[in-house]
Protein backbone atom coordinates (compact mmCIF):
# COMPACT_ATOMS: atom_id res chain seq x y z
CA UNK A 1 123.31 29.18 -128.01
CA UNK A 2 119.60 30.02 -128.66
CA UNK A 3 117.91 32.22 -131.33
CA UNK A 4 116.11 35.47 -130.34
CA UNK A 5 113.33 36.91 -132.47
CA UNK A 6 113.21 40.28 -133.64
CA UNK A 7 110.03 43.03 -132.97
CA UNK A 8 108.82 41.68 -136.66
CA UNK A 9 109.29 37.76 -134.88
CA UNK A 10 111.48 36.93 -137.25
CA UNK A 11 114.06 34.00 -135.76
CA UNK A 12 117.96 35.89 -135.71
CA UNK A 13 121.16 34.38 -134.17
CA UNK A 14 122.29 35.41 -130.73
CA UNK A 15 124.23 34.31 -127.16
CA UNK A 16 124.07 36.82 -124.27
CA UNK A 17 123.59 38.05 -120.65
CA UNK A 18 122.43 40.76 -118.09
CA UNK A 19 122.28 43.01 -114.85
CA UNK A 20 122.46 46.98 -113.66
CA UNK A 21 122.86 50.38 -113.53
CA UNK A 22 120.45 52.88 -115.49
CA UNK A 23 121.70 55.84 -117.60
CA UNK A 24 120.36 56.84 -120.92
CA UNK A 25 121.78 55.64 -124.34
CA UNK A 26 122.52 57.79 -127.35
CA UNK A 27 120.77 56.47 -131.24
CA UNK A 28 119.08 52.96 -129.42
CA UNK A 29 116.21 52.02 -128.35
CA UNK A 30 113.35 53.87 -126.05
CA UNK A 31 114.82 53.09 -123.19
CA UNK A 32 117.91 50.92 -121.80
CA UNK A 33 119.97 49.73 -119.22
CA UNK A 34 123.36 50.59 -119.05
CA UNK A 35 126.84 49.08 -116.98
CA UNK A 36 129.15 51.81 -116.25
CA UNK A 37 132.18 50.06 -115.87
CA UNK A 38 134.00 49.41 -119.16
CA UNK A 39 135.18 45.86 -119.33
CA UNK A 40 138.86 44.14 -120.45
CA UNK A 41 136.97 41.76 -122.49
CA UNK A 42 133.44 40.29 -123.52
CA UNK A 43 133.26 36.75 -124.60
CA UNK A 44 129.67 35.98 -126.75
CA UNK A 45 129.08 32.39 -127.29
CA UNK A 46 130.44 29.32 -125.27
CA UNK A 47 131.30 25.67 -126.46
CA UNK A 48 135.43 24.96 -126.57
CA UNK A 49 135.94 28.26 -128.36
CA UNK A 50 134.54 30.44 -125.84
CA UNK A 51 135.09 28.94 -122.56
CA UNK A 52 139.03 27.83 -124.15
CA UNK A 53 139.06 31.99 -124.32
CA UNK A 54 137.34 32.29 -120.87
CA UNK A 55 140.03 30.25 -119.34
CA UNK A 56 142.94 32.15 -121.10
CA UNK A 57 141.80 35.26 -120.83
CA UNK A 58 140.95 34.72 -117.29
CA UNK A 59 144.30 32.87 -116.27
CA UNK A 60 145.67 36.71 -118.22
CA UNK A 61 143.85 38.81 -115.49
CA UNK A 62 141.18 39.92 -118.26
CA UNK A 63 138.28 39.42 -115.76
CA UNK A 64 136.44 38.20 -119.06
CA UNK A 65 132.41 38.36 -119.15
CA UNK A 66 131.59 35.61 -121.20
CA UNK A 67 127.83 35.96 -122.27
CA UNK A 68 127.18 32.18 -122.77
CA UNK A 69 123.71 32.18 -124.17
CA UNK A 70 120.26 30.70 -122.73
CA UNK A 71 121.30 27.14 -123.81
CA UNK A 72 125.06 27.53 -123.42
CA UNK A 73 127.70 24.79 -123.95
CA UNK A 74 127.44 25.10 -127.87
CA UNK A 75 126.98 21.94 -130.27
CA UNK A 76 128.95 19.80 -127.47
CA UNK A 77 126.25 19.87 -125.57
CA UNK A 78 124.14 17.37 -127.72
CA UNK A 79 126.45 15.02 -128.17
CA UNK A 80 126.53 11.68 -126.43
CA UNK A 81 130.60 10.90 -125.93
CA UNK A 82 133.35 13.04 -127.50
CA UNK A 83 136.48 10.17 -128.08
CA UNK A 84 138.63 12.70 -129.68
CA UNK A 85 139.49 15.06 -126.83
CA UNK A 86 143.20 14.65 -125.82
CA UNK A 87 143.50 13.52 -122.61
CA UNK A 88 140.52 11.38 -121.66
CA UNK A 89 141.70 7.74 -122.76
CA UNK A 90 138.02 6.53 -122.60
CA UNK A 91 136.00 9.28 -123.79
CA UNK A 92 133.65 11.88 -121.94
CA UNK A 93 130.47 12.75 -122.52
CA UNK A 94 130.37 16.10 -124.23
CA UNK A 95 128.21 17.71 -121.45
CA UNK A 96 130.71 16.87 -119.22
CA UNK A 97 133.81 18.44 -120.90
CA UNK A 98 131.82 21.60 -121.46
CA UNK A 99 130.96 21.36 -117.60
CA UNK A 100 134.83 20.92 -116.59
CA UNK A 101 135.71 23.81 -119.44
CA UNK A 102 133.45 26.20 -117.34
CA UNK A 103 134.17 25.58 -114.30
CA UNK A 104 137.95 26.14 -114.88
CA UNK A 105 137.52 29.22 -116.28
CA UNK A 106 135.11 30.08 -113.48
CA UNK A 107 137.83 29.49 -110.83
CA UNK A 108 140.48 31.52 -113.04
CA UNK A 109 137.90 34.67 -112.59
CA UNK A 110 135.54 34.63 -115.01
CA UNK A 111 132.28 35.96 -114.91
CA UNK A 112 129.35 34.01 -116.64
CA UNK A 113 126.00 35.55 -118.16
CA UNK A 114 123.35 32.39 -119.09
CA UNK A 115 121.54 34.82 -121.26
CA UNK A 116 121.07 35.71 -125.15
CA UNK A 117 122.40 38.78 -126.71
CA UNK A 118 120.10 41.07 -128.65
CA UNK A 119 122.44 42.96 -130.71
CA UNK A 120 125.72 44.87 -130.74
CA UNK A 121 127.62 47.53 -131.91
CA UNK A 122 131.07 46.63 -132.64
CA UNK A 123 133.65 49.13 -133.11
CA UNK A 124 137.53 50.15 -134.02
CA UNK A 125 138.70 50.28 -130.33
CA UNK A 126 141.99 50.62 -131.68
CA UNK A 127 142.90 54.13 -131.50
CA UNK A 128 144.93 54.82 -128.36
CA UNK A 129 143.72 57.42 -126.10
CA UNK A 130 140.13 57.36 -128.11
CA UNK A 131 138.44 55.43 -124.81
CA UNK A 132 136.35 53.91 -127.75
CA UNK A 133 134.68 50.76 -126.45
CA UNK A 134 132.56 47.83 -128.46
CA UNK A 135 128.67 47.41 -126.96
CA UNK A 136 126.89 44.03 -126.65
CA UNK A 137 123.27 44.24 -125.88
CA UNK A 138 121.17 41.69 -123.41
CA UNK A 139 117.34 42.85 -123.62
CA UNK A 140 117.78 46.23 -123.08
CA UNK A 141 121.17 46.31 -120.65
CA UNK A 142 124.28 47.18 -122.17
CA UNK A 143 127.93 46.07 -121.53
CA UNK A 144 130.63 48.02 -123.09
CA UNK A 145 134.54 46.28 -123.80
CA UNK A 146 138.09 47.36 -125.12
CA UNK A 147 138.24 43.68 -126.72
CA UNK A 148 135.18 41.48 -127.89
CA UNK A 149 135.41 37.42 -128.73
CA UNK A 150 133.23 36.33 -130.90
CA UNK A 151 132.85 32.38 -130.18
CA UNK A 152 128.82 31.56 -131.20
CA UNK A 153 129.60 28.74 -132.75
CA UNK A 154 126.94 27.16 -135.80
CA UNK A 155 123.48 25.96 -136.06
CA UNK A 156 122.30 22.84 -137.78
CA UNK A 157 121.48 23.69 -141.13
CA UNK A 158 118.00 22.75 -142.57
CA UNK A 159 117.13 20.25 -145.61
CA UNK A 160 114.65 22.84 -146.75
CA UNK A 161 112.00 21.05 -148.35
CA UNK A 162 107.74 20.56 -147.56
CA UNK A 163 107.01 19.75 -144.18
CA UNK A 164 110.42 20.78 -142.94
CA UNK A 165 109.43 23.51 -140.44
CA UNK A 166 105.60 22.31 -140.52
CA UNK A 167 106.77 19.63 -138.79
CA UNK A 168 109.55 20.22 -136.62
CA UNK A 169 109.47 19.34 -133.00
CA UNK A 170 106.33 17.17 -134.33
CA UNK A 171 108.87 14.32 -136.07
CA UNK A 172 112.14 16.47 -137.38
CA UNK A 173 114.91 17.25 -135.20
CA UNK A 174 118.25 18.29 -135.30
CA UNK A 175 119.46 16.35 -132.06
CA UNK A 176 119.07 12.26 -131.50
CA UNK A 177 120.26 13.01 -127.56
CA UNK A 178 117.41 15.17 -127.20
CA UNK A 179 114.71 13.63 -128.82
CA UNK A 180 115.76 10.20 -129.44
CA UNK A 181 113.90 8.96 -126.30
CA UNK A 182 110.60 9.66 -128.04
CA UNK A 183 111.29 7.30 -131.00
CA UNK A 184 111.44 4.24 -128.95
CA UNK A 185 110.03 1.21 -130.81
CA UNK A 186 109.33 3.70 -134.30
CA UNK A 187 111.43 3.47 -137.38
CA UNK A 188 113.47 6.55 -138.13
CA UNK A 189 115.27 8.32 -141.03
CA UNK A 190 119.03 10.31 -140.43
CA UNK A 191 119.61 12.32 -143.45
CA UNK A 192 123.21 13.11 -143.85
CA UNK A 193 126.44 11.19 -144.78
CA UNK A 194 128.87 12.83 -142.48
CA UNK A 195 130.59 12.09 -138.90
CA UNK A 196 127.72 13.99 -137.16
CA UNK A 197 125.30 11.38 -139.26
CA UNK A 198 127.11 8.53 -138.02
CA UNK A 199 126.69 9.18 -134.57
CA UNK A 200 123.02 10.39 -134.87
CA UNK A 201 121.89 7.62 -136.49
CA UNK A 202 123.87 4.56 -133.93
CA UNK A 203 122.92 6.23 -131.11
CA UNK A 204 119.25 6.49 -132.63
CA UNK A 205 119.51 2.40 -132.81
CA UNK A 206 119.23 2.33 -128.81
CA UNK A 207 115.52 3.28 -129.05
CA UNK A 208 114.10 3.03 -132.79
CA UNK A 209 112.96 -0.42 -134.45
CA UNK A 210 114.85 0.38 -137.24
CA UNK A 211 117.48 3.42 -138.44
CA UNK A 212 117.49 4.38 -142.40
CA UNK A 213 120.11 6.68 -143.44
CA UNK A 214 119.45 9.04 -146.35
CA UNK A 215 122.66 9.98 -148.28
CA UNK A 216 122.80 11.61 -151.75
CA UNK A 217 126.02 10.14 -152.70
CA UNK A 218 127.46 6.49 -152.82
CA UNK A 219 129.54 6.66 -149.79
CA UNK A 220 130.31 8.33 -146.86
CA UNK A 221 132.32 11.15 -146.01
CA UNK A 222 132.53 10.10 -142.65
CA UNK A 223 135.66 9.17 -140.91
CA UNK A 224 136.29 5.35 -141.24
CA UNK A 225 135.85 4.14 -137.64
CA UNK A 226 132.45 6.34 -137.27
CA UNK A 227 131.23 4.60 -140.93
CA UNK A 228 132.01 1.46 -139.87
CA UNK A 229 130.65 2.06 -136.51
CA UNK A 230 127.33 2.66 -138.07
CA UNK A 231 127.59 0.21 -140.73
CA UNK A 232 128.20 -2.88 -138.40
CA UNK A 233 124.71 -2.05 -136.36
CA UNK A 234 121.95 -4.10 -137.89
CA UNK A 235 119.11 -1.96 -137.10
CA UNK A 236 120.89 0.32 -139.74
CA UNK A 237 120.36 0.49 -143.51
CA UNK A 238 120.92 2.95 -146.17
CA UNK A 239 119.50 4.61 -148.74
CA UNK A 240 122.28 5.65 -151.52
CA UNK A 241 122.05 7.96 -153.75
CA UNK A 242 119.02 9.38 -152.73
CA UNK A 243 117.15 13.06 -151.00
CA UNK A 244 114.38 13.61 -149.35
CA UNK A 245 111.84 15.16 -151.36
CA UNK A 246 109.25 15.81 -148.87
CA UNK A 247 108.03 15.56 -145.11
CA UNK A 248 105.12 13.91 -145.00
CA UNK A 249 102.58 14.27 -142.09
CA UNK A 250 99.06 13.50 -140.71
CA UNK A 251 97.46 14.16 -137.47
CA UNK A 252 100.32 16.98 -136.82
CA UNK A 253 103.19 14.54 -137.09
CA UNK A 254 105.40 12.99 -139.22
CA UNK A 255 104.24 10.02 -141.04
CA UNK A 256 106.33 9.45 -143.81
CA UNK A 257 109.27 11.02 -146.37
CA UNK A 258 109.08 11.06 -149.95
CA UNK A 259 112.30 10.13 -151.38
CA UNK A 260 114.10 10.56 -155.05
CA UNK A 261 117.09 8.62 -156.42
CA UNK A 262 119.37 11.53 -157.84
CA UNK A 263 120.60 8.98 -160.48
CA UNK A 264 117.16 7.21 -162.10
CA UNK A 265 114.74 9.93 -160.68
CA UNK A 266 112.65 7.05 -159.02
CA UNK A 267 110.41 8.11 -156.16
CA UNK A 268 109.66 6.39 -153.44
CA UNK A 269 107.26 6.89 -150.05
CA UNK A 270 108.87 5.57 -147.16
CA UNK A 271 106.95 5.36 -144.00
CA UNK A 272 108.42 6.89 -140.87
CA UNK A 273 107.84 8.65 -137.92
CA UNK A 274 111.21 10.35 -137.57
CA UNK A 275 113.36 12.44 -139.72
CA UNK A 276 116.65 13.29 -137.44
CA UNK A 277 118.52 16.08 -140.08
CA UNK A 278 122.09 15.60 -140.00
CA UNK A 279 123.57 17.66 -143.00
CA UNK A 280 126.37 19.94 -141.48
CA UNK A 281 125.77 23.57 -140.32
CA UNK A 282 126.08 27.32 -140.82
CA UNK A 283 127.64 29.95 -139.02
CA UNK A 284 125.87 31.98 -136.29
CA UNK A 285 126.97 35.11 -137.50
CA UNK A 286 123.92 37.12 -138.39
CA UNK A 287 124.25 39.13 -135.11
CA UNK A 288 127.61 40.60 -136.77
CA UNK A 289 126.29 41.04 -140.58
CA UNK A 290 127.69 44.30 -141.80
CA UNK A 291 130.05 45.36 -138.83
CA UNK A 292 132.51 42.29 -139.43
CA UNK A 293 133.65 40.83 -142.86
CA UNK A 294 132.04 37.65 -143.60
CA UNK A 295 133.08 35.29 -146.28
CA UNK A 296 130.03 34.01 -149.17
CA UNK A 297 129.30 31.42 -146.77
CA UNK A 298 128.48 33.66 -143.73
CA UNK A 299 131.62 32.69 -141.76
CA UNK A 300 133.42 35.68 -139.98
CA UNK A 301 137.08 36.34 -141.90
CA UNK A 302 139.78 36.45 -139.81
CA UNK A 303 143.33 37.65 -140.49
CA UNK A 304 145.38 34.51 -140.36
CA UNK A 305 146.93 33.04 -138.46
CA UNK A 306 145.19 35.52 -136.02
CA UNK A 307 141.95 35.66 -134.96
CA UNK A 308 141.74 39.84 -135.53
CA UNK A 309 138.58 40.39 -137.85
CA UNK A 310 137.98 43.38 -139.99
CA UNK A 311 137.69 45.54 -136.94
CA UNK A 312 140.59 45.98 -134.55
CA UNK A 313 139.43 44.96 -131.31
CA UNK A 314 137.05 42.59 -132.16
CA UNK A 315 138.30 38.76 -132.45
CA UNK A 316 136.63 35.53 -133.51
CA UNK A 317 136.98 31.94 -132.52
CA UNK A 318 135.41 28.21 -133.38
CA UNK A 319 132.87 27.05 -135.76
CA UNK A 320 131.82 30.84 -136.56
CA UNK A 321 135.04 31.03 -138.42
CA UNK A 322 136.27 27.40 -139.23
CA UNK A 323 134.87 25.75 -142.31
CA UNK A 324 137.39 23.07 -142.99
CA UNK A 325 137.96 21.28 -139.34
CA UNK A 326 135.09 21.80 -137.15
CA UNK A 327 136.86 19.75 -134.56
CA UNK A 328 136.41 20.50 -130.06
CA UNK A 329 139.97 20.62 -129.94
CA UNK A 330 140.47 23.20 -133.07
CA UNK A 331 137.85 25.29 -131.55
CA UNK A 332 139.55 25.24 -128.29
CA UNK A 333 142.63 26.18 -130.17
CA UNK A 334 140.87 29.53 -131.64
CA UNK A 335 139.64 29.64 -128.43
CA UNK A 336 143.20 30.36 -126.99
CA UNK A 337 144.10 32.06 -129.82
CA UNK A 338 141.78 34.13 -129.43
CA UNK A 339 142.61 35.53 -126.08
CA UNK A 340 146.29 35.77 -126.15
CA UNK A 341 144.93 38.13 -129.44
CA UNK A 342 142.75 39.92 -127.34
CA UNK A 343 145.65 39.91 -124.11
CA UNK A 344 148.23 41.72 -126.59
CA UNK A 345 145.82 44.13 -128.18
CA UNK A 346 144.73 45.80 -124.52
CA UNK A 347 148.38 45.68 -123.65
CA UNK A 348 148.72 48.22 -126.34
CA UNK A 349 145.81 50.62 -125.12
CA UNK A 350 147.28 50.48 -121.66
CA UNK A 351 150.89 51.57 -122.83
């Protein structure tokens, strides 16, 4: 999933695709491409949510279009070995499983955009005999649906202090398998106390002199074998009980972080190159603000233990929804979920 920017440039969530015929739209833009044939069922996002739904609803005879995004695969796709995943006794890179999730919905019938979506108009589809359909926007083509999935997973969520965007891509960075490379022989910080910290911060230890982890508490609240993991590599150390204050920079790039100790209030400079921000993540659902219900956190509400959101026709799957588990194999479940939903709801439109 990638981020598209608004005519004002301002950075908005998204995950779509594109192609054909020309016909003029009603209350859009100046001028737009249009598909005339009314799909079964459009899929936005990827990851285990969306292509679990691809496969499903593809297996169902949905002919899905699954709109995967510019950088598709969701969070799986930066992460070095998923161990978790029933069914592969020694692991799998997460590339990998993404890579086998697509292709099997591929070979079921479903049809893949590698593009972002702009916007959409989601609507109560619900109505028998209406011929209402749902509109998802790539650029300026539309694609119109009986049934929508919503599957765009999260987005690394930002420490927000000085130097935080200044910097990034010049020192901060949200993904050690992506940028770890260019840390080789440097000492790094990993701010964040969770699983996701765990794994940013060993893997960080195969090209950085040294690894500091920054965690505001005493202890982890990562799982056990993942702490321990992390804890038995001696390039590691931690700092407890402690934020980051500020970025620090010179020359363009990261030079240092100032730190605080939330207990004595004691600040500290330490000098790195490297600040890899591992603190958990929001939901991607800006595209949907005001047309679907969204909790106080931003996560689309679903009617449980469905997937139905606040508008009939319209469905929602993954880390866009789940707050508690965050797990591959629970997305994949809402993934499923999802499209045996979305299955049962066109059976009733068709009679």
């Amino acid at each position: 999933m990638t981020f598209w920017k608004s005519a004002a440039g301002t950075p908005e969530a998204s995950a779509l695709g594109s192609a054909s015929v020309r016909v003029p739209m009603a209350n859009t833009h100046n001028r737009e491409t249009a598909v005339d044939e009314v799909r079964n069922l459009i899929i936005i996002g990827s990851g285990p949510a969306g292509y679990t739904a691809a496969v499903y609803a593809a297996r169902a005879n949905l002919k899905p279009l699954v709109i995967e995004g510019v950088q598709s695969g969701g969070a799986l796709m930066t992460t070095t070995e998923v161990e978790n995943f029933p069914g592969f006794a020694d692991g799998i890179l997460g590339p990998e499983l993404m890579d086998n999730m697509r292709k099997q919905a591929e070979r079921f019938g479903a049809e893949f955009l590698t593009d972002d979506v702009t916007r959409v108009e989601l609507v109560d589809t619900g109505d028998v005999g209406s011929g209402a359909t749902s509109t998802v926007w790539v650029g300026e083509t539309a694609y119109r649906a009986r049934a929508v999935i919503l599957a765009t997973g999260s987005a690394w969520r930002p420490l927000g202090v000085p130097g935080e965007q200044e910097y990034l891509g010049h020192g901060v960075s949200s993904c050690a398998t992506c940028d770890g490379f260019f840390f080789r022989n440097q000492n790094i910080v990993v701010v964040g106390g969770g699983d996701s910290a765990m794994e940013e911060a060993s893997f960080l230890t195969r090209f950085a002199d040294s690894v500091t982890i920054i965690h505001r508490r005493d202890s982890f609240r990562a799982s056990k074998i993942m702490a321990d993991r992390a804890m038995s590599n001696e390039k590691i150390k931690v700092e407890w009980n402690t934020v980051v204050e500020e970025i620090l920079g010179a020359d363009g790039k990261v030079s240092g972080v100032r730190l605080r100790n939330v207990h004595t209030g004691e600040t500290k400079v330490l000098d790195v190159t490297g600040v890899f921000v591992a603190i958990g993540h929001d939901p991607r659902s800006e595209l949907f603000r005001g047309q679907v219900e969204l909790d106080a956190e931003g996560y689309v509400k679903v009617e449980a233990p469905s997937t139905r959101t606040s508008v009939p026709g319209v469905f929602a799957a993954g880390d866009l929804v789940d707050h508690t588990y965050r797990q591959a194999i629970t997305a994949a479940g809402t993934g499923c979920a999802a499209a045996l939903d979305a299955e049962r709801f066109i059976a009733t439109l068709q009679g």
